[in-house]
Protein backbone atom coordinates (compact mmCIF):
# COMPACT_ATOMS: atom_id res chain seq x y z
CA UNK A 1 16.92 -12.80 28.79
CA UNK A 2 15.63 -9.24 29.33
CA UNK A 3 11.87 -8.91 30.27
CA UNK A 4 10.70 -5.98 27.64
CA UNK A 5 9.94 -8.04 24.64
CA UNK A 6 8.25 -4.98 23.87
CA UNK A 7 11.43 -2.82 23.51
CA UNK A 8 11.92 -3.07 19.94
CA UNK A 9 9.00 -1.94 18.47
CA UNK A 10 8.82 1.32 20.45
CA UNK A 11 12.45 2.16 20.32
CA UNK A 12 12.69 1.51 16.30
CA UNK A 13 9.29 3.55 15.81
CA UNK A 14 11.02 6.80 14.88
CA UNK A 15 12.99 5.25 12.26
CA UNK A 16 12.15 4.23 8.92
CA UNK A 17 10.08 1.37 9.20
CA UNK A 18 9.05 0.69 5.69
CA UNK A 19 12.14 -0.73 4.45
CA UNK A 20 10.18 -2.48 1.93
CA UNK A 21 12.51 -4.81 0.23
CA UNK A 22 10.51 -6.40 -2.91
CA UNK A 23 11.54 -10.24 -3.19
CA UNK A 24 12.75 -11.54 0.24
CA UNK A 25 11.77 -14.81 1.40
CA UNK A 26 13.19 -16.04 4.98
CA UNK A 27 14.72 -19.21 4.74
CA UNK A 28 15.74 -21.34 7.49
CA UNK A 29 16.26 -24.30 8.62
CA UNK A 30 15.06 -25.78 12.38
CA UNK A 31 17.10 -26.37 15.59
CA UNK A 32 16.84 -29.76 16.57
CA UNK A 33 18.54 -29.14 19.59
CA UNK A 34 19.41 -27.35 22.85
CA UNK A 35 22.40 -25.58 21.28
CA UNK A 36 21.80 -25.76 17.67
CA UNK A 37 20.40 -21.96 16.56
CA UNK A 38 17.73 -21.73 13.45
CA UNK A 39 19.52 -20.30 10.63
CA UNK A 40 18.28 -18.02 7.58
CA UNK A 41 18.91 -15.95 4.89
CA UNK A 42 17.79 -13.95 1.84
CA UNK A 43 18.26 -14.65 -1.77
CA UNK A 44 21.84 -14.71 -3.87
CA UNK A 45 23.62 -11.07 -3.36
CA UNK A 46 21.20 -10.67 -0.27
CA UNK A 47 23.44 -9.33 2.65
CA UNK A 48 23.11 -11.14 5.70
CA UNK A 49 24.26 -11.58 9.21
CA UNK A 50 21.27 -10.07 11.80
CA UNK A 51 20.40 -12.38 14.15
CA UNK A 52 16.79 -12.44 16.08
CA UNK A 53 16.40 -14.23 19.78
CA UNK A 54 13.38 -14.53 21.82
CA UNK A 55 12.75 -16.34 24.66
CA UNK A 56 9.13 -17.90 23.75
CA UNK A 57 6.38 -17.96 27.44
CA UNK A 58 3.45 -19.53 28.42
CA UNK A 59 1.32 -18.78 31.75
CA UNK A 60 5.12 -17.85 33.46
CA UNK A 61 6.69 -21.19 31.81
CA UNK A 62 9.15 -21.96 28.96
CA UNK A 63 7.20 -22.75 26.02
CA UNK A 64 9.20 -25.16 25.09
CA UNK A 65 8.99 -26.75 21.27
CA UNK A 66 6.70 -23.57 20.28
CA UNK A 67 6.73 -23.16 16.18
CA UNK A 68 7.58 -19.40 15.24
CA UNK A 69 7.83 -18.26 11.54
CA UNK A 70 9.22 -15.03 10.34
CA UNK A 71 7.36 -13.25 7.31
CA UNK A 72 7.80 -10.05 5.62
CA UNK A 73 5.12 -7.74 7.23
CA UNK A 74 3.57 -6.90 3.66
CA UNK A 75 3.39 -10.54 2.55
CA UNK A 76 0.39 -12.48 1.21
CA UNK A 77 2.89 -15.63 0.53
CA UNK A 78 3.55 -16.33 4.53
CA UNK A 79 2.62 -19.94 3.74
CA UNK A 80 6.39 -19.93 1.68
CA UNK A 81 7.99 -19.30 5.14
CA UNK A 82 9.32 -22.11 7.31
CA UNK A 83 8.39 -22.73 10.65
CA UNK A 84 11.36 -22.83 13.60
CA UNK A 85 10.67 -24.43 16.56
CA UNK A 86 11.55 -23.20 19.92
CA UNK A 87 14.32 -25.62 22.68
CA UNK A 88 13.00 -26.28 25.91
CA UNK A 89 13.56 -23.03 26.88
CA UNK A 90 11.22 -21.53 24.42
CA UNK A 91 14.13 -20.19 23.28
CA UNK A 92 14.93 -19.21 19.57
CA UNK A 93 17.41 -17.73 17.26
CA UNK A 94 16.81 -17.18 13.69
CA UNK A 95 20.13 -16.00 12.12
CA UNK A 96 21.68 -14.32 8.83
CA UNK A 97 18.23 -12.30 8.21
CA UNK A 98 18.09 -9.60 5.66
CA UNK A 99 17.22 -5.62 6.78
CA UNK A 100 14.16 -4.89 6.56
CA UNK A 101 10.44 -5.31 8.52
CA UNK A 102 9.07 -8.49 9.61
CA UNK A 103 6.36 -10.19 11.47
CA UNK A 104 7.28 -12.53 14.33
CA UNK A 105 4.06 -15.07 14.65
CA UNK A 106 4.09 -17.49 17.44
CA UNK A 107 2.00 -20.66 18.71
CA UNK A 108 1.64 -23.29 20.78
CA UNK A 109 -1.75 -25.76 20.72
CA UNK A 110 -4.14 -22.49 21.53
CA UNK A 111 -1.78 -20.02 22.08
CA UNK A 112 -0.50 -17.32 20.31
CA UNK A 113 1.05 -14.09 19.53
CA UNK A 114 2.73 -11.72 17.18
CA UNK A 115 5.43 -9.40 17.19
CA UNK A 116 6.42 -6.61 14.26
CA UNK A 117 10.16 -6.51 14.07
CA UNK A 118 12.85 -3.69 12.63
CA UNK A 119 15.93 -5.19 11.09
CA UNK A 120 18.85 -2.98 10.74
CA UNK A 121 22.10 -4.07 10.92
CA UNK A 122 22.34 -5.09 14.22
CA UNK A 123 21.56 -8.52 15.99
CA UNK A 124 18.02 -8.43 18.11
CA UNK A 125 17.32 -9.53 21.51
CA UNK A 126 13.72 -9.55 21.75
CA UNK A 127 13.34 -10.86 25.53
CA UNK A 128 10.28 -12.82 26.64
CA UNK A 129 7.65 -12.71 24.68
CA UNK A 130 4.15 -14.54 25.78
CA UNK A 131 1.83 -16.60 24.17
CA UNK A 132 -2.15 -15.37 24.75
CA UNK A 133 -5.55 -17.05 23.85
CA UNK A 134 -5.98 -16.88 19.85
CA UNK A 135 -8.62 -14.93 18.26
CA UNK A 136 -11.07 -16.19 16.00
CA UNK A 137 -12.74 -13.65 13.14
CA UNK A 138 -15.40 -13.51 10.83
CA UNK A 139 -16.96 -11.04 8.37
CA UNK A 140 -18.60 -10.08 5.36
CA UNK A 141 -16.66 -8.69 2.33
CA UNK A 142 -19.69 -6.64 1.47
CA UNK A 143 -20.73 -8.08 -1.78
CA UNK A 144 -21.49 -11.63 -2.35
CA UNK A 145 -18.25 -13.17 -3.95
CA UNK A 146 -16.12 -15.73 -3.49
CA UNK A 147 -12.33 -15.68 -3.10
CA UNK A 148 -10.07 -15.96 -0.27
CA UNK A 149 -9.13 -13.67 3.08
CA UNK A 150 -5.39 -13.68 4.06
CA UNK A 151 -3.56 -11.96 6.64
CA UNK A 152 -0.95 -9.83 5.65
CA UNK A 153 2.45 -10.90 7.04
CA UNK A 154 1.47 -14.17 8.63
CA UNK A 155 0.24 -17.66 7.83
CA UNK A 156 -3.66 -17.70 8.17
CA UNK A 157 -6.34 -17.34 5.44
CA UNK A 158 -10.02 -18.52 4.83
CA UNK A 159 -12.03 -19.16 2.21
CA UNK A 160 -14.96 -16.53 0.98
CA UNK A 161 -18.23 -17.75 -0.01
CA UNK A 162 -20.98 -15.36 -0.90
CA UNK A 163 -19.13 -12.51 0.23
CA UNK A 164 -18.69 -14.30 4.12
CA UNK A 165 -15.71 -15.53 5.92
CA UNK A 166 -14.81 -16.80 9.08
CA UNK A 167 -10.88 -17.84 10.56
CA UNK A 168 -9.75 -19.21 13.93
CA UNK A 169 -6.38 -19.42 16.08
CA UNK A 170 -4.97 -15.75 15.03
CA UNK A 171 -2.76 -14.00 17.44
CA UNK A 172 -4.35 -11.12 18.92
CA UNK A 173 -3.17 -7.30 18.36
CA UNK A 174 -3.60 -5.60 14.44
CA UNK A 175 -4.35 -7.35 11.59
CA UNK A 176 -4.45 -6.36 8.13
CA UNK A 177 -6.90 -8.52 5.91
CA UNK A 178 -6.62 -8.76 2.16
CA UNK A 179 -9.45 -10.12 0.16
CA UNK A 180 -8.13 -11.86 -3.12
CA UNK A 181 -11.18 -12.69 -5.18
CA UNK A 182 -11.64 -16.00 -7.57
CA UNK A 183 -13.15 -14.02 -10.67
CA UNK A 184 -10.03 -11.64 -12.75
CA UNK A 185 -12.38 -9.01 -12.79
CA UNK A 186 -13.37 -8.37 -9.30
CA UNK A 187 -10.74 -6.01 -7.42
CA UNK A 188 -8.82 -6.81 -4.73
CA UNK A 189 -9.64 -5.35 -1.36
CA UNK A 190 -8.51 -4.70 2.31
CA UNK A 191 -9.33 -3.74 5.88
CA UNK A 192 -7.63 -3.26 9.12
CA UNK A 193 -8.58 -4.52 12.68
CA UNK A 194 -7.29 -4.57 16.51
CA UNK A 195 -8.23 -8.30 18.38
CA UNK A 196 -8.25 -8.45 22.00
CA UNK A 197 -6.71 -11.96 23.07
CA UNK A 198 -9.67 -15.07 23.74
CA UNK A 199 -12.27 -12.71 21.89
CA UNK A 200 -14.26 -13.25 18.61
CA UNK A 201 -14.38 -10.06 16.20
CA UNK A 202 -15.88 -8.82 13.38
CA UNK A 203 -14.28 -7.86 10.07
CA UNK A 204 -16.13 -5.11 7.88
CA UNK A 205 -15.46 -2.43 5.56
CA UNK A 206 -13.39 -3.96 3.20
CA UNK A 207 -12.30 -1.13 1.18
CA UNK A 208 -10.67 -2.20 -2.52
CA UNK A 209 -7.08 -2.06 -3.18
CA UNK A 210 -7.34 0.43 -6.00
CA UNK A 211 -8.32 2.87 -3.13
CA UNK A 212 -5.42 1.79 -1.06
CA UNK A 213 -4.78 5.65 -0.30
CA UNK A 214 -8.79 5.88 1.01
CA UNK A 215 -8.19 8.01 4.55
CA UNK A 216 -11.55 7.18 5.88
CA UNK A 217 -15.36 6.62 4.77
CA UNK A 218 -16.43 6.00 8.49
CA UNK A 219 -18.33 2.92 7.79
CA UNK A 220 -16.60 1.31 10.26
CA UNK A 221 -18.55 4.05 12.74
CA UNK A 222 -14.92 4.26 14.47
CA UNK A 223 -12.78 7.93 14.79
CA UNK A 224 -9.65 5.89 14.17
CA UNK A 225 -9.06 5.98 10.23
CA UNK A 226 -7.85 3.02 8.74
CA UNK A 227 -5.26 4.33 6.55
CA UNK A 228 -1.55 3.17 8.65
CA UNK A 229 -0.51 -0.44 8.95
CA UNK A 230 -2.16 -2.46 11.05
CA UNK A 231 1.16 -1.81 13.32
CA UNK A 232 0.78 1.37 13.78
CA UNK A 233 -3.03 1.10 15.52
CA UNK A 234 -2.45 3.58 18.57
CA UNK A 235 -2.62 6.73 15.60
CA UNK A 236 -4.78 8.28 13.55
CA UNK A 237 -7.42 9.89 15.06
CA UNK A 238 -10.28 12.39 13.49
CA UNK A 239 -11.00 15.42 16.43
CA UNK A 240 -12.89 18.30 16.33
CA UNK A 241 -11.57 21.59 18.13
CA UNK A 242 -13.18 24.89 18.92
CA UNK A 243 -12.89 27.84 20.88
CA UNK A 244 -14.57 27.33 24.52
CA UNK A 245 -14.80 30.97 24.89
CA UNK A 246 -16.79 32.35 21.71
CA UNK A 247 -17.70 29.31 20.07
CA UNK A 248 -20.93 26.87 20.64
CA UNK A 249 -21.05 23.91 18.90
CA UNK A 250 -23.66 21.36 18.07
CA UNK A 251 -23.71 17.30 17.04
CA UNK A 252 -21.00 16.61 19.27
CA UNK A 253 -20.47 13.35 21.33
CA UNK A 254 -21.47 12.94 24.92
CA UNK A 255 -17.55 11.85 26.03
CA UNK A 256 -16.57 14.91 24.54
CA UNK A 257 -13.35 13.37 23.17
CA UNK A 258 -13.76 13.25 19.56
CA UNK A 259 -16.48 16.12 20.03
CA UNK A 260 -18.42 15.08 16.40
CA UNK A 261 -21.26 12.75 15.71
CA UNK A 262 -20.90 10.03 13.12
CA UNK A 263 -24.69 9.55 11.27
CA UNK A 264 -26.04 7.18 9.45
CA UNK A 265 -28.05 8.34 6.04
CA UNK A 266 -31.06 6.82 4.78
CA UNK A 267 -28.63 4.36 2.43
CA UNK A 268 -26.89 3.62 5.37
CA UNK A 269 -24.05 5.36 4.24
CA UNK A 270 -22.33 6.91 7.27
CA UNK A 271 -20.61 10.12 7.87
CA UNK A 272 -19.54 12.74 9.65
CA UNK A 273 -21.43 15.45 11.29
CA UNK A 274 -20.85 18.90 13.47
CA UNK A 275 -21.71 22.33 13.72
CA UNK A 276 -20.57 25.74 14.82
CA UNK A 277 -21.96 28.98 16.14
CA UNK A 278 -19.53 31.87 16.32
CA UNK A 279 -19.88 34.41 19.01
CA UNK A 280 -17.76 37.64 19.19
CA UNK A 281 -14.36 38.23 19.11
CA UNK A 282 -12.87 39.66 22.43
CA UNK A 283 -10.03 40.90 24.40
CA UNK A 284 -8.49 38.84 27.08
CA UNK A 285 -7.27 40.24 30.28
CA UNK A 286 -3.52 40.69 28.47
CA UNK A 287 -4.97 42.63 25.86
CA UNK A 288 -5.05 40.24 22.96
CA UNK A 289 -8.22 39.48 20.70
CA UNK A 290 -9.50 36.23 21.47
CA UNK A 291 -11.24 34.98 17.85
CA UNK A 292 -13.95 32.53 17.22
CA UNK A 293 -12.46 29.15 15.72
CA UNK A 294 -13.33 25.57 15.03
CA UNK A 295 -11.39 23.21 13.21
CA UNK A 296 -12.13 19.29 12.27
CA UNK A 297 -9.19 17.66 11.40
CA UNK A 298 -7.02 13.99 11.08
CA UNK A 299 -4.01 12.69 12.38
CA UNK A 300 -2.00 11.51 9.26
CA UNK A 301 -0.79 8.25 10.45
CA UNK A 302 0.29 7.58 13.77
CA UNK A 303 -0.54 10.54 16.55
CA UNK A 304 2.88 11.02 17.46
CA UNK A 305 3.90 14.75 16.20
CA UNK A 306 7.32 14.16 16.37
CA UNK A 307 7.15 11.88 12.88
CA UNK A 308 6.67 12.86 9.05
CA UNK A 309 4.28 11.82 6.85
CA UNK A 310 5.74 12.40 3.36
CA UNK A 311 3.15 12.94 0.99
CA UNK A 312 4.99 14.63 -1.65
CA UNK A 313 3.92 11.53 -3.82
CA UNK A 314 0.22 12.52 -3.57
CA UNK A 315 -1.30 14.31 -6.57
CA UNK A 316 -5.13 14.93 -4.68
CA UNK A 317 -6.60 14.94 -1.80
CA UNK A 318 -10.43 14.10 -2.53
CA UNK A 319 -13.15 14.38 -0.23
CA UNK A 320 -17.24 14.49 -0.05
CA UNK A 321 -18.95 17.33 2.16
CA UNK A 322 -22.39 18.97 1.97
CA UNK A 323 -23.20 21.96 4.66
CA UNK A 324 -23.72 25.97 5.38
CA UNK A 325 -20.66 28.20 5.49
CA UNK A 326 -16.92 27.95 4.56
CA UNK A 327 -14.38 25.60 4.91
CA UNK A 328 -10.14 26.10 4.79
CA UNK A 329 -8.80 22.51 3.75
CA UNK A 330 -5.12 22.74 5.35
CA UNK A 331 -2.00 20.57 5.67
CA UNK A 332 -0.28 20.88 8.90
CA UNK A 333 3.62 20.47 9.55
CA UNK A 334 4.51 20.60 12.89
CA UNK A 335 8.20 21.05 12.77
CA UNK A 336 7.71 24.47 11.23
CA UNK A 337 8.15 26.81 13.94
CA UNK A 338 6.19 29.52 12.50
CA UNK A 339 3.84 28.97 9.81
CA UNK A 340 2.62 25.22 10.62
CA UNK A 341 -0.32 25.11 7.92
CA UNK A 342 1.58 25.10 5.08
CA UNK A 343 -0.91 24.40 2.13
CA UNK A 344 -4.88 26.25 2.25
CA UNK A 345 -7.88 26.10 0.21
CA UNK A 346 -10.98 27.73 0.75
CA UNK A 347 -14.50 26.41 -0.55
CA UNK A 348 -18.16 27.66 0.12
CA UNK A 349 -20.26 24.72 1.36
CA UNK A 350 -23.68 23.30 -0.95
CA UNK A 351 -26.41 22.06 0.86
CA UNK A 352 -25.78 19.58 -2.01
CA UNK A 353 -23.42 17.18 -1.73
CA UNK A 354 -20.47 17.60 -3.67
CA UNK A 355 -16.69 16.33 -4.03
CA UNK A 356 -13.86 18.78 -3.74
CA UNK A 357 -10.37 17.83 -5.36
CA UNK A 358 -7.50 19.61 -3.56
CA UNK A 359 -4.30 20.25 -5.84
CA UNK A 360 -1.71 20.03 -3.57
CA UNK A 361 1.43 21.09 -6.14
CA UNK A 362 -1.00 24.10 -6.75
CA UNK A 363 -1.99 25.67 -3.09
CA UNK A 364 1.72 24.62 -1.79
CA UNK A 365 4.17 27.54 -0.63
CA UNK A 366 7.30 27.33 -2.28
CA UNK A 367 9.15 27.50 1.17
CA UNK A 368 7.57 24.62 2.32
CA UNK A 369 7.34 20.89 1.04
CA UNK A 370 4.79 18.07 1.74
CA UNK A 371 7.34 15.48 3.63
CA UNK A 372 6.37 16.35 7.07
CA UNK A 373 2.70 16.37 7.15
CA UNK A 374 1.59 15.33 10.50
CA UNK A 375 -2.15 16.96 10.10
CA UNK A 376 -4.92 17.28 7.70
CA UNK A 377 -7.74 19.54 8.53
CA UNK A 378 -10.87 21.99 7.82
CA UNK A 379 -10.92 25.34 9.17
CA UNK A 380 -14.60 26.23 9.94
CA UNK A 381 -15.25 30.04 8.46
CA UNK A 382 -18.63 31.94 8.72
CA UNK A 383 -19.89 33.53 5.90
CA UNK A 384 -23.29 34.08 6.50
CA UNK A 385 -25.70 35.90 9.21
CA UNK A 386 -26.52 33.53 11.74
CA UNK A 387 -22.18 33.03 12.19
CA UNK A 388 -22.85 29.50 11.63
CA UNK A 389 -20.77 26.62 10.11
CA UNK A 390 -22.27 23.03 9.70
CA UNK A 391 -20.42 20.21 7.50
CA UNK A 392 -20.97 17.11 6.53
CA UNK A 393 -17.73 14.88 5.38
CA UNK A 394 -17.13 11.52 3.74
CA UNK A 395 -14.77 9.60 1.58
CA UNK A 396 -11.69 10.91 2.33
CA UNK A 397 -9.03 9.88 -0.36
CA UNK A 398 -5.04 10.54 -1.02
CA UNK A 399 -4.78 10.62 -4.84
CA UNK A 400 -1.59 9.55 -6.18
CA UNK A 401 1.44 8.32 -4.92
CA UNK A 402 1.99 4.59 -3.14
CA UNK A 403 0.32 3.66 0.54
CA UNK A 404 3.83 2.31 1.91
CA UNK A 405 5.99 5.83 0.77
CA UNK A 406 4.03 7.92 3.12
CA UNK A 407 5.54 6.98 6.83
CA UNK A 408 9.12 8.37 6.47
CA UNK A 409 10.86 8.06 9.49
C-alpha cells in the first residue's frame, strides 16, 4: 500500500468536484473475511464498477476490524449508509461505486478520521490512512429552538434544545453542520468549522439555508469566509492591499496579514473596518507614475488562482457598507491576460449605513463572462479633500443561482 493517503484529494482538486448526483445511496455489503472485498453499488441504471481501497492505521498498527462507511458528501441521510468493516490488515475495499463525491468516515473505539473522495471512472487506491483522537463539539444555534444538528456527509447528529447542542466522537478536519428544526416554520440553517484532532470546539454562526449563497457577515470574527464546502477550508480569504509607497492606512491588524480590523458594534453585530490616506502620485526611477491604491477584496472559494468560480448563475451581489469616499465593486478573472477586472461599479459612501445591490448581467462586458471569477473586491477611490477612504462592510450575499454550481473545475 502506498503511504500518501492524502494523494487523492489534492490531485483531483482541479477537477470538477461537485459531481452532485441527486439520489445515490451506497450499498454494500461487509467482508467477513481476509479475502472477501465489501461490495456496493448505486440504484437500477446506476453505472458501476469503481473500486475504493484503503489500508485503515492506528498509532503505526493495522487497525484491524475498523467500521468505515461511505456517504455522499452533501448528505443529511448518512445514517441510510452501511458500515464495512476493515480485515486484520485494516484493510478495505468497497467496490462497484457510482461517480461522483463522497465522504470516507472511519473509527475505531476513540479513534477517528475522514477522508473526501473523487470518483471518476477509475478504481482508487487511497494508501494508509490513520485514525486520530475524535473531536467533541458544542454550540448554540443562536435562537432558542429545538431541532436537530447533523453533519453533512457522515453519520453523527445531536439533538437541539433551546437553541444548544453538544456531539462527541467526530473525526477531526471540516465539518459542515446543518440545523433541521422541529417546528415547519422555522428555516433551516448551516455553518462550517475546522476541528483539530483530541480538541473540543465551538460551533456558532449558524447562518439559514435560504441564505445559502451568504459570502460572509464576520460574526464568526474569522477572515476566512464560510461560503466553500467544508472541504475546501485552506481558501477563501478577505485581504486588504495598498500601495506602500503613497498610501497610509489606518484600522489595520498588528500581524499585518489580513491588514483590516474586524469591530464589534454596540448590537454586537460585527464587521469590517479600514481606512486609507492617499498621498501623491509619483514617478519611479524607470519613469512610470506610481498611483495611490487600496483595494479590500475576497477570495471566491478556494485561494488557488488557477480554478474558476462560475457565477454566471448569480443574479446580485448584495452587500452592507457605511463610510467617507468611493468605492469600485469589481469581479476579478485571472485567466484574462489583459483586462482581469471584468465587471465595475462605482458608489459614493453614506456615513449611513446602506445596502448596495450589484447587477451583474448589467455592469458585465460583453467580451467577458462570469465563469472564472477567482476575486471579488472594492477599489478604494478618493473623492474628497483630505484624500481619504474609510469603509465599513457587512453581509456579503450572492443572489441567485445554487451554492453547489459555483466551483467549476
Amino acid at each position: 500500500m502506498r503511504n500518501n493517503f492524502d494523494f487523492l484529494y489534492f490531485s483531483s482538486v482541479q477537477k470538477r468536484l461537485f459531481t452532485y448526483l441527486l439520489g445515490i445511496t451506497v450499498l454494500a455489503t461487509i467482508g467477513c473475511s481476509d479475502n472477501d472485498k465489501t461490495a456496493g453499488g448505486g440504484p437500477s441504471g446506476t453505472e458501476a464498477g469503481n473500486a475504493i481501497t484503503a489500508q485503515i492505521m492506528v498509532a503505526g498498527k493495522p487497525a484491524a476490524n475498523a467500521r468505515v462507511k461511505l456517504t455522499e458528501s452533501e448528505s443529511l441521510d448518512a445514517a441510510d449508509s452501511k458500515f464495512h468493516e476493515a480485515d486484520k490488515n485494516g484493510v478495505i475495499t468497497l467496490e462497484n461505486i457510482p461517480n461522483g463525491e463522497y465522504t470516507l468516515e472511519a473509527k475505531l473505539e476513540d479513534k477517528a478520521f475522514q477522508k473526501e473522495i473523487l470518483v471518476e471512472g477509475k478504481n482508487i487506491d487511497l494508501g494508509e490512512g490513520t485514525l486520530e483522537a475524535t473531536v467533541s463539539v458544542s454550540g448554540d444555534i443562536g435562537k432558542k429552538v429545538d431541532g436537530t444538528v447533523k453533519v453533512r456527509g457522515m453519520d453523527h447528529s445531536a439533538k437541539v434544545s433551546g437553541g444548544k447542542f453538544s456531539m462527541d466522537s467526530l473525526p477531526a478536519g471540516p465539518l459542515s453542520l446543518v440545523f433541521i428544526p422541529d417546528e415547519k416554520n422555522e428555516e433551516s440553517s448551516s455553518t462550517y468549522l475546522k476541528v483539530v484532532a483530541g480538541e473540543s470546539s465551538t460551533a456558532s454562526t449558524f447562518a439559514e439555508e435560504s441564505r445559502a449563497l451568504l459570502l460572509d457577515d464576520f460574526q464568526d470574527s474569522n477572515y476566512q469566509n464560510r461560503f466553500m464546502p467544508a472541504h475546501f477550508y485552506d481558501g477563501g480569504w478577505w485581504y486588504f492591499n495598498f500601495a506602500d509607497s503613497n498610501v497610509t492606512p489606518k484600522y489595520i491588524t498588528k500581524d499585518k496579514i489580513h491588514n483590516f480590523t474586524l469591530e464589534k458594534e454596540e448590537d454586537g453585530n460585527i464587521v469590517a473596518h479600514v481606512a486609507a490616506t492617499f498621498g501623491d502620485a509619483f514617478k519611479d526611477s524607470t519613469g512610470n507614475t506610481q498611483w495611490p491604491w487600496a483595494t479590500i477584496g475576497i477570495e471566491l472559494g478556494k485561494s488557488d488562482k488557477a480554478l474558476c468560480n462560475d457565477i454566471s448563475s448569480v443574479d446580485t451581489v448584495a452587500f452592507r457598507v457605511k463610510g467617507e469616499g468611493a468605492i469600485v465593486f469589481a469581479a476579478i478573472d485571472e485567466t484574462q491576460k489583459s483586462n482581469q477586472e471584468i465587471a465595475q461599479y462605482e458608489f459614493t459612501l453614506s456615513s449611513d449605513w446602506q445596502k448596495i445591490l450589484v447587477p451583474l448581467a448589467d455592469i458585465l462586458d460583453t467580451n467577458y463572462s462570469y465563469t472564472c471569477v477567482n476575486q471579488l473586491v472594492w477599489k478604494f477611490k478618493s473623492n474628497n479633500e483630505e484624500n481619504t477612504v474609510e469603509i465599513w462592510l457587512d453581509d456579503i450575499e450572492l443572489i441567485g443561482g445554487k451554492r453547489l454550481s459555483i466551483w467549476k473545475r
